[in-house]
Protein backbone atom coordinates (compact mmCIF):
# COMPACT_ATOMS: atom_id res chain seq x y z
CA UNK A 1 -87.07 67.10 23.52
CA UNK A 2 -87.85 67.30 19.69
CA UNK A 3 -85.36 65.35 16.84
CA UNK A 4 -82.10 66.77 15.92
CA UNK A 5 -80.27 66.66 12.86
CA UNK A 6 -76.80 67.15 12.17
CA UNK A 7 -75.06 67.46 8.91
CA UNK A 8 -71.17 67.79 8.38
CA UNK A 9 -69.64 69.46 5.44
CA UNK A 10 -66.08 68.11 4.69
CA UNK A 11 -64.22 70.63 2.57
CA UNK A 12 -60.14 71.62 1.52
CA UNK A 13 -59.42 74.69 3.85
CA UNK A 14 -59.42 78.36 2.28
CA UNK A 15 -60.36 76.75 -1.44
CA UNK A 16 -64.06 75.33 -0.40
CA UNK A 17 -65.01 77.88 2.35
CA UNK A 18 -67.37 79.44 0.94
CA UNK A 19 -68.91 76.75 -0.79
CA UNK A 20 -69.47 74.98 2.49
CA UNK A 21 -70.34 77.57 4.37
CA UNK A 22 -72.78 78.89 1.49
CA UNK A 23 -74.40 74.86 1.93
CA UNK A 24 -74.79 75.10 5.73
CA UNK A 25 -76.59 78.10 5.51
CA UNK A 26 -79.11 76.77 2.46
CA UNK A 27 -79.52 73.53 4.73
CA UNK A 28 -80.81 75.88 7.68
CA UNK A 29 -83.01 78.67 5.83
CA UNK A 30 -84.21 75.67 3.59
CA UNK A 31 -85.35 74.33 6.81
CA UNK A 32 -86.82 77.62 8.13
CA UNK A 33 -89.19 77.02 5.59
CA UNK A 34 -90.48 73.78 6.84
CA UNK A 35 -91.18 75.97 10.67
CA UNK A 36 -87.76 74.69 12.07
CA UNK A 37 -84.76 75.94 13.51
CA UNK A 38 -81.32 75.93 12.97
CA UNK A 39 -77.36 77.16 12.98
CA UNK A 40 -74.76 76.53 10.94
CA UNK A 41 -70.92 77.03 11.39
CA UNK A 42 -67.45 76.58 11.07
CA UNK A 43 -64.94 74.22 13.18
CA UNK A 44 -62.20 76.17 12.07
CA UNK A 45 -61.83 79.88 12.42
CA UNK A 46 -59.73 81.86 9.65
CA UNK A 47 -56.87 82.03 11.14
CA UNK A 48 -55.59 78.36 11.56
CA UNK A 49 -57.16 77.45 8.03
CA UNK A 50 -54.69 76.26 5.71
CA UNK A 51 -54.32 75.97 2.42
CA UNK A 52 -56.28 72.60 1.73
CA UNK A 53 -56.26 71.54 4.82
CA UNK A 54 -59.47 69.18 5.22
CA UNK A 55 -62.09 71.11 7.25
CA UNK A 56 -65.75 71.10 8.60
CA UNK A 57 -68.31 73.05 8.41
CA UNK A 58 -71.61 72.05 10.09
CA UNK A 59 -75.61 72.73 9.89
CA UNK A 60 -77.84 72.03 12.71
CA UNK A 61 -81.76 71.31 12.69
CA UNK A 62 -84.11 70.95 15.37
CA UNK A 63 -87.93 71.67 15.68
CA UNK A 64 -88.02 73.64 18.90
CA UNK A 65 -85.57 76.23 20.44
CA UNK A 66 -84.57 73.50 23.68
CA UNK A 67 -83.85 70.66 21.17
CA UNK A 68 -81.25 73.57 18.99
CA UNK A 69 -79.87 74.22 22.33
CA UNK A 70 -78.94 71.22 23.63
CA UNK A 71 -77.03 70.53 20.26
CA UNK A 72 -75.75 73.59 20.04
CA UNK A 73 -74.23 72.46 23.47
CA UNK A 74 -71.64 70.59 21.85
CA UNK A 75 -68.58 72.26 20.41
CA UNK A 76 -68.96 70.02 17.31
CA UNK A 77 -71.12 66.88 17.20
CA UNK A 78 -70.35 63.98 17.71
CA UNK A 79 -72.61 61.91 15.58
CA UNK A 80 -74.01 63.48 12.40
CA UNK A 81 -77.10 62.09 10.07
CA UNK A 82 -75.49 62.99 7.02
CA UNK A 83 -71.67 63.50 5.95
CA UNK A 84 -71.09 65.29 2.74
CA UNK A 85 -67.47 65.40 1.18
CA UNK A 86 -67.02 68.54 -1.43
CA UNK A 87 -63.67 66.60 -2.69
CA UNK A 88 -62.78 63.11 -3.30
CA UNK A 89 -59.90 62.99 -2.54
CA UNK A 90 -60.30 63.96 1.23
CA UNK A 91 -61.94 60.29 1.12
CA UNK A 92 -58.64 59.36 2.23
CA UNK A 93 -58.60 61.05 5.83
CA UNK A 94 -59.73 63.92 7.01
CA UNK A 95 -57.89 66.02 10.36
CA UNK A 96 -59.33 65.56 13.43
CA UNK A 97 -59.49 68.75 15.45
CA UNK A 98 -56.26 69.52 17.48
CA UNK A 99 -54.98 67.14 14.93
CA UNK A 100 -53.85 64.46 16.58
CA UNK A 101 -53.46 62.08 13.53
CA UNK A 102 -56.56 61.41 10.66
CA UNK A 103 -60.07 59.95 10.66
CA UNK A 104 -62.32 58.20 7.94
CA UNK A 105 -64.83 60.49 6.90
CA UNK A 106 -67.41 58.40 8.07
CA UNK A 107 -66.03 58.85 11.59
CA UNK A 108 -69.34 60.60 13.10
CA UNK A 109 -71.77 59.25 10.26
CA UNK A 110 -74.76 57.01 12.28
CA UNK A 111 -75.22 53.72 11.26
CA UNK A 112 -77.18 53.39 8.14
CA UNK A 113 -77.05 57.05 7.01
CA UNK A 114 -75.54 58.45 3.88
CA UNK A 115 -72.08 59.58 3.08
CA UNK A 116 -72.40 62.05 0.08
CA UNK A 117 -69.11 62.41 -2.26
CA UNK A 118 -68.78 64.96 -5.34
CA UNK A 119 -67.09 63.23 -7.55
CA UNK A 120 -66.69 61.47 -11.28
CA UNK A 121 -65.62 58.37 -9.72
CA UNK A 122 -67.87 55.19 -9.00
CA UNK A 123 -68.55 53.76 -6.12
CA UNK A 124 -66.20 50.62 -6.50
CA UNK A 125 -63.25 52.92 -6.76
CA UNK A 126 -63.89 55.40 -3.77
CA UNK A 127 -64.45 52.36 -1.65
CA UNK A 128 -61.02 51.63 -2.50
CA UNK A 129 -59.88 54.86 -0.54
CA UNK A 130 -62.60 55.45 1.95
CA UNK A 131 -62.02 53.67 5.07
CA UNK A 132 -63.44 50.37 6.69
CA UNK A 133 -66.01 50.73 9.46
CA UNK A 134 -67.77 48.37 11.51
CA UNK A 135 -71.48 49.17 10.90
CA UNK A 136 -73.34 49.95 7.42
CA UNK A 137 -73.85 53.10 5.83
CA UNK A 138 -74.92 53.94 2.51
CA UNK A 139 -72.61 55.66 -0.10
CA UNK A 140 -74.01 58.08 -3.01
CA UNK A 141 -72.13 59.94 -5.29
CA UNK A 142 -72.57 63.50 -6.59
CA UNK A 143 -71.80 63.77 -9.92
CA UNK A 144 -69.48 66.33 -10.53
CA UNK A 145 -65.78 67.76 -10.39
CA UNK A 146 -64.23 69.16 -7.75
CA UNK A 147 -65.20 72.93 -7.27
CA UNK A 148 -62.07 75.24 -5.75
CA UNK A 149 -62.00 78.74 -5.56
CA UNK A 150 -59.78 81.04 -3.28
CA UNK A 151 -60.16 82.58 0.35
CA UNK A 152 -62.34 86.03 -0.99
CA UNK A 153 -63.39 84.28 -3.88
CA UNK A 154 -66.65 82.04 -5.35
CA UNK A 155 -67.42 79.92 -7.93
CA UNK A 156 -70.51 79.93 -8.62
CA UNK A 157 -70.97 76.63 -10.50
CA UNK A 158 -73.84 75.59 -8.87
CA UNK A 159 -72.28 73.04 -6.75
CA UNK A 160 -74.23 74.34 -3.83
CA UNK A 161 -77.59 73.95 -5.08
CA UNK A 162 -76.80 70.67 -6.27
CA UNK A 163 -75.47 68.81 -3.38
CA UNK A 164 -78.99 70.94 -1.62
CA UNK A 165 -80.71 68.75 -4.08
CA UNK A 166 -79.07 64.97 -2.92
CA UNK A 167 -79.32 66.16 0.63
CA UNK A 168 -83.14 66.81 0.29
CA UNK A 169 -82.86 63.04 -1.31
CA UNK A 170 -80.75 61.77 0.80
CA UNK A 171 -82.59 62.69 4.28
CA UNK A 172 -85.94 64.18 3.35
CA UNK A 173 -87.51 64.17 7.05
CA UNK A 174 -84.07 66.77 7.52
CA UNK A 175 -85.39 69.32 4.84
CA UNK A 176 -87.47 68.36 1.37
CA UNK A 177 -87.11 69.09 -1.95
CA UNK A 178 -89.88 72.05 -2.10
CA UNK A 179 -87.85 73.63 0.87
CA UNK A 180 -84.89 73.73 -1.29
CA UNK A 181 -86.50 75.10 -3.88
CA UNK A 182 -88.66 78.35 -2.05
CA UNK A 183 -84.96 78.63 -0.59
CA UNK A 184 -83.07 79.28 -4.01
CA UNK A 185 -86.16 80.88 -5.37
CA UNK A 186 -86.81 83.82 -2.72
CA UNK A 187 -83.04 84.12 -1.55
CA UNK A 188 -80.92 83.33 -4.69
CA UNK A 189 -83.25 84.43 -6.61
CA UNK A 190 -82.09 82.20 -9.72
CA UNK A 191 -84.48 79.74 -11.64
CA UNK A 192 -81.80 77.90 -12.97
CA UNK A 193 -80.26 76.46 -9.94
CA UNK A 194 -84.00 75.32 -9.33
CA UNK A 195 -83.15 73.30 -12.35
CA UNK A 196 -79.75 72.24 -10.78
CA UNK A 197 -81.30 71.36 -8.26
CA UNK A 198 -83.93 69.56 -9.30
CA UNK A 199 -82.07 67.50 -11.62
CA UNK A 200 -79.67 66.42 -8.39
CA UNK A 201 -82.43 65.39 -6.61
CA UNK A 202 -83.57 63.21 -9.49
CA UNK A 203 -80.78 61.81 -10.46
CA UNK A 204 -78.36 61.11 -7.29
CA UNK A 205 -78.46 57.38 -5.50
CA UNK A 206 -76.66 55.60 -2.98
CA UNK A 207 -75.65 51.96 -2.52
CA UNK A 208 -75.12 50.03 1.06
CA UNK A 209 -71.74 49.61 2.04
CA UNK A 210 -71.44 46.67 4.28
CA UNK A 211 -69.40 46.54 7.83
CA UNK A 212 -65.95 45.75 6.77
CA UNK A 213 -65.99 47.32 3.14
CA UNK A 214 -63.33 49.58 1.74
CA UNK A 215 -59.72 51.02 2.73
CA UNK A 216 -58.36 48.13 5.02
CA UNK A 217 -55.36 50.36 6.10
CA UNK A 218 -55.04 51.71 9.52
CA UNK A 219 -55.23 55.72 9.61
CA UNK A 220 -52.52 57.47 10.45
CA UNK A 221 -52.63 58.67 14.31
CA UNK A 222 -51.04 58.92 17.74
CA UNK A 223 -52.34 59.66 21.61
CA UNK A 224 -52.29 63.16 23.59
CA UNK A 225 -50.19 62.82 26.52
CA UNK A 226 -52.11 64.24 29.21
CA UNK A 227 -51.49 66.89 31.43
CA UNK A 228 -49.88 65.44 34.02
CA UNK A 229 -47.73 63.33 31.86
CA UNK A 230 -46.37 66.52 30.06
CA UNK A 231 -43.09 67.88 30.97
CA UNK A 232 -42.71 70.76 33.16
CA UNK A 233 -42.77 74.16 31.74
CA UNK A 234 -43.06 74.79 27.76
CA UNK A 235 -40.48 72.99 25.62
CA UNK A 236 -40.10 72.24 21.93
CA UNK A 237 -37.53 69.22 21.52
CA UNK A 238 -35.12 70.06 19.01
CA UNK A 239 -35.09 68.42 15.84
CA UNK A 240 -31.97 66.35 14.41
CA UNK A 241 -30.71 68.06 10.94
CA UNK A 242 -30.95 64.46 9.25
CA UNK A 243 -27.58 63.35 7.17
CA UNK A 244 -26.90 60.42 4.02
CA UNK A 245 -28.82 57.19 3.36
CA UNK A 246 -28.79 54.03 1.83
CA UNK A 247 -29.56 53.12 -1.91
CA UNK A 248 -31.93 50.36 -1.42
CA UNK A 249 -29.84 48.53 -4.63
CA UNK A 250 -26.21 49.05 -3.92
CA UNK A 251 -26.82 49.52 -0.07
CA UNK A 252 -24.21 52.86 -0.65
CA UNK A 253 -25.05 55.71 1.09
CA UNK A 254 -25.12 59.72 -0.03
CA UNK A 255 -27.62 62.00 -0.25
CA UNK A 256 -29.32 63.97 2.35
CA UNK A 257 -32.50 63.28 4.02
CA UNK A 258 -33.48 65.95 6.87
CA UNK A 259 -34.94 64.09 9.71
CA UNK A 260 -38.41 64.98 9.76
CA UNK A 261 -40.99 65.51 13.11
CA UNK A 262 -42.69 62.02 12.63
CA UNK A 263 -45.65 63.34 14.12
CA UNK A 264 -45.84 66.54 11.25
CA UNK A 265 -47.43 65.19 8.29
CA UNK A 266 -48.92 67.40 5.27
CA UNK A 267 -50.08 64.87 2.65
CA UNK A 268 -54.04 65.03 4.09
CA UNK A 269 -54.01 68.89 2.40
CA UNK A 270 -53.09 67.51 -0.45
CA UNK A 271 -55.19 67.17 -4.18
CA UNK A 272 -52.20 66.63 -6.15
CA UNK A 273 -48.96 64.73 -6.11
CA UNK A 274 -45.45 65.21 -8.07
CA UNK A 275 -44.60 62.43 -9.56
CA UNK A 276 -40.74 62.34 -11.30
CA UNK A 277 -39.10 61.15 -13.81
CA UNK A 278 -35.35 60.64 -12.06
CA UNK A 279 -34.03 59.42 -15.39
CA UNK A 280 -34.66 63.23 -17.05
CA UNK A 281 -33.51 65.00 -13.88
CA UNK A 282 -30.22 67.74 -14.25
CA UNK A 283 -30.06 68.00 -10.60
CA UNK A 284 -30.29 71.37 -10.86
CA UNK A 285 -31.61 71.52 -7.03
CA UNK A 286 -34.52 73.56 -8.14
CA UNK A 287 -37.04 72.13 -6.68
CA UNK A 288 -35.12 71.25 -3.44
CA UNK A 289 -34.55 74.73 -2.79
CA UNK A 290 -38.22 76.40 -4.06
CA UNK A 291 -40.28 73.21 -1.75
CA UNK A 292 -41.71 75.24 1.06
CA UNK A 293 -41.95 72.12 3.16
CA UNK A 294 -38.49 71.00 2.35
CA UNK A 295 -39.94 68.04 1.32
CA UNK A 296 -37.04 66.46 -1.09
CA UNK A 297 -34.91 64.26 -0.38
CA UNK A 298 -31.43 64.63 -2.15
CA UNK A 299 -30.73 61.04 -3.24
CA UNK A 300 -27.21 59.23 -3.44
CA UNK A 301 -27.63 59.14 -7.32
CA UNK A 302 -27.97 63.13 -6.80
CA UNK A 303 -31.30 63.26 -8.03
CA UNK A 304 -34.79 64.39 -5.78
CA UNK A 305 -37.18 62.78 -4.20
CA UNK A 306 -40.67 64.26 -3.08
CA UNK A 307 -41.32 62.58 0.43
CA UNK A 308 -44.92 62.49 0.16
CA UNK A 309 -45.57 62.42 3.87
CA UNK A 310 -44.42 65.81 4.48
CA UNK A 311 -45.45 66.95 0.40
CA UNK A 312 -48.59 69.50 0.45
CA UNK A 313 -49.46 69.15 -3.41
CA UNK A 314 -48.51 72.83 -3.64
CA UNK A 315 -47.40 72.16 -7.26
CA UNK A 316 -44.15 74.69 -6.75
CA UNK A 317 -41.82 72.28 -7.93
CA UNK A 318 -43.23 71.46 -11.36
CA UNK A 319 -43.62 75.14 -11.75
CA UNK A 320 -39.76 75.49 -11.40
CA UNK A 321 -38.58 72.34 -13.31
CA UNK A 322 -36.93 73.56 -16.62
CA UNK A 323 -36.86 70.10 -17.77
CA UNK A 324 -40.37 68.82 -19.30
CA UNK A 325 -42.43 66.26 -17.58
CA UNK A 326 -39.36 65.97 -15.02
CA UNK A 327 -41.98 66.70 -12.07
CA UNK A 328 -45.64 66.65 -12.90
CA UNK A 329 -48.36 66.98 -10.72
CA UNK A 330 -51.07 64.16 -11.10
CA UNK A 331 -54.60 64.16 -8.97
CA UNK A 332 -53.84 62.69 -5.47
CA UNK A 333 -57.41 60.35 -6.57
CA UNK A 334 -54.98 57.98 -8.59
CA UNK A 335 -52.53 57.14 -5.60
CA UNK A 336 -52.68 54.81 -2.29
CA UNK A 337 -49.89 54.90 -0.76
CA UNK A 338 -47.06 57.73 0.23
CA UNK A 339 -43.97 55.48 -0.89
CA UNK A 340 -40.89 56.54 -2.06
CA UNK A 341 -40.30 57.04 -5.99
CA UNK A 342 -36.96 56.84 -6.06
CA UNK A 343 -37.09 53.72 -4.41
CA UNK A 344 -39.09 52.12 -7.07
CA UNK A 345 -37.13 53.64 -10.18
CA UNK A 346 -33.89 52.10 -8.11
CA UNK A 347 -35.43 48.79 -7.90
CA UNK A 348 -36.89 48.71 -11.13
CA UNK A 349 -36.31 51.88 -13.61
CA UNK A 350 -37.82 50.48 -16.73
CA UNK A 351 -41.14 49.50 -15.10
CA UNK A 352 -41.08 52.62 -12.28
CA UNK A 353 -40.66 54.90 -15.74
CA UNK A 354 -43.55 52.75 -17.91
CA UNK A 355 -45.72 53.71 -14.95
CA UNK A 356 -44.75 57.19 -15.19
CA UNK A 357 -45.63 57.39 -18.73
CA UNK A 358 -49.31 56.45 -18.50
CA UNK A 359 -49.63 58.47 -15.08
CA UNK A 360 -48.43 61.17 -16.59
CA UNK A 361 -50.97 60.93 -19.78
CA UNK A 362 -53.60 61.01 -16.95
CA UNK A 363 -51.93 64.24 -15.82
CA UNK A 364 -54.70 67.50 -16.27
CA UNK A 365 -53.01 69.95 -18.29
CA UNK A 366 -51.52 73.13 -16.10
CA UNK A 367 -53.66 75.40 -17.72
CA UNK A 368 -56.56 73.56 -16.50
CA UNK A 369 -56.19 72.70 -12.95
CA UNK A 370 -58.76 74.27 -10.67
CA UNK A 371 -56.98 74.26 -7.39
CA UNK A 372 -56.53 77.75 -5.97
CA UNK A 373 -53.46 78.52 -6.31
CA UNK A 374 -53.86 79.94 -9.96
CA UNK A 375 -56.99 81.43 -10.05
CA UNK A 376 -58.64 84.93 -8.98
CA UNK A 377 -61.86 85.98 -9.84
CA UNK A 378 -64.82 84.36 -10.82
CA UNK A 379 -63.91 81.74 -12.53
CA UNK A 380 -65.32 82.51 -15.69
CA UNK A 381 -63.33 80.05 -18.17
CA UNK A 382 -64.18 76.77 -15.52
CA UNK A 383 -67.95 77.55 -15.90
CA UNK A 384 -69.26 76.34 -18.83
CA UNK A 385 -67.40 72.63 -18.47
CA UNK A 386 -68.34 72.45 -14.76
CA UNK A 387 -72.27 73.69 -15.52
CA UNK A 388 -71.95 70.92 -18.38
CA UNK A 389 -71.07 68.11 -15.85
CA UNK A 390 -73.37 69.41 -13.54
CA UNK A 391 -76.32 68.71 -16.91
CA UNK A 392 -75.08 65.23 -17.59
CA UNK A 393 -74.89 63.75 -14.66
């Protein structure tokens, strides 16, 4: 048996498809060059793909047909020499498959090998989001903002090229930096992203993490009953319809919660929050009644609250807000926990609305917010800024 590689691509469903997918396949025809063999593909098909939803896609090396075959044996692996994550804020948890709760994205990384995140972020502040393992691994960062794009759509940004370029850094015995380049020169056919790729290579690093650094929270998660635990034939258990609740100052209840399956959480798909200002609110129930996920609560004061377990960062209910900065969506990067709003305005509305202020001011303007739901097309006005990152470093 000859050495394996494998290399996992974490990515937002339906948004970063094709810029995974388009990575797997460099990663394997890069490899070609070198004599080897490889595969890449999907865990997810098209069909159960969601919008955002975090998702794999995976490249496999070997240097002789048996060695491919054996790891093509396995319906994903298992243990992977290099994890790269296309958005930082997936650094929180990514699905497991049959999603049966969330795993650090270092879950299959080998001991000592290098988690890759795009991102603008340092390393200090990922670490305060990426999860807590047991053995070392080293962390490098790609710089770099977040590249989104649509199911039948591509932005061609040269993201791809460049995270080529800090693999080939990264893990050099997987596939070198001349590899990458013949690659992108005879099938891209594109001299530039040879300089993109180039200048990734040159400039991307990683740090050691030590066992025990980062996120000390425990992921989210719960156990498969197996089969012969399961009731007999095939049952859905009804769900309650919820009712009032307490203020957490007054102890009055009002409002409506619905009760919500505790095992049916969203907030992993998301990239952006609402945060909102209860103080400007009209109650005008927009927002309650345009939420695809029914995810406000209608508080005793009469006002909404985004439960942020069961929020997917679709950004419909600043969309329908007539009142300004009422709901705002803010990147999911500057948050760590899924609390309740409302409960902080109750308990303290002059320093819950201070905060709101200066996370607001860190709020990207609508207009230039690059998650799919807005764009079609190429992508044209995004290009230059993203290109310009890509330059700087």
């Amino acid at each position: 048996m000859g050495q394996l590689f494998a290399v996992e691509i974490i990515y937002r469903g339906v948004f970063q498809k094709t810029l995974a997918k388009n990575i797997t396949r460099g990663i394997v025809l890069a490899a070609h060059n070198e004599g080897k063999l490889g595969i890449s593909f999907g865990r997810y098909g098209d069909a159960p793909e969601r919008n955002g939803i975090p998702a794999k896609s995976f490249a496999i090396i070997a240097n002789d047909e048996q060695t491919l075959e054996a790891g093509m044996a396995q319906y994903e692996p298992k243990h992977v020499d290099l994890t790269v994550v296309l958005d930082d804020t997936l650094c929180k948890g990514a699905e497991s498959w049959a999603w049966y709760g969330l795993q650090p994205v270092h879950h299959a990384l080998k001991s000592g090998h290098t988690l890759i995140v795009v991102s603008l972020q340092d390393a200090p502040t990922l670490l305060k989001t990426i999860h807590r393992r047991e053995e070392p691994y080293k962390l490098g960062i790609l710089k770099g903002v977040t590249s989104f794009s649509g199911m039948w759509v591509y932005k061609d940004d040269h993201t791809d090229v460049r995270v080529l370029g800090a693999i080939a850094k990264a893990l050099p015995e997987l596939v070198s930096l001349k590899s990458v380049e013949k690659f992108i020169t005879e099938k891209l056919k594109n001299s530039l992203k040879v300089t993109s790729t180039q200048t990734a290579y040159q400039r991307f690093t990683a740090v050691d993490v030590k066992p025990g650094k980062g996120n000390p929270e425990e992921l989210f998660n719960f156990e498969l009953l197996p089969w012969e635990n399961m009731r007999n034939g095939v049952s859905i258990p009804g769900q309650p319809q919820g009712g009032p609740y307490a203020d957490p100052v007054t102890k009055q209840t009002g409002g409506f919660r619905p009760a919500r399956n505790e095992l049916f959480k969203k907030y992993s798909t998301r990239t952006q929050r609402p945060v909102v200002n209860f103080s400007t609110c009209t109650k005008c129930t927009l927002c309650w009644l345009d939420c695809p996920d029914a995810s406000f609560d209608v508080t005793p004061d009469g006002t909404y609250d985004a439960n942020l377990e069961a929020c997917c960062g679709c950004g419909i209910c600043e969309a329908v807000c007539p009142v300004k900065d009422c709901v705002t969506m803010v990147n999911e990067s500057l948050f760590h926990d899924n609390d309740s709003q409302w409960v902080r305005y109750k308990k303290d509305p002059h320093t819950y609305l201070k905060w709101l202020e200066k996370t607001i001011e860190m709020a990207e303007p609508d207009e230039k917010r690059s998650h799919g739901f807005r764009y079609r097309g190429q992508y044209q006005e995004q290009l230059p800024e993203a290109l310009e990152v890509a330059r700087k470093g």
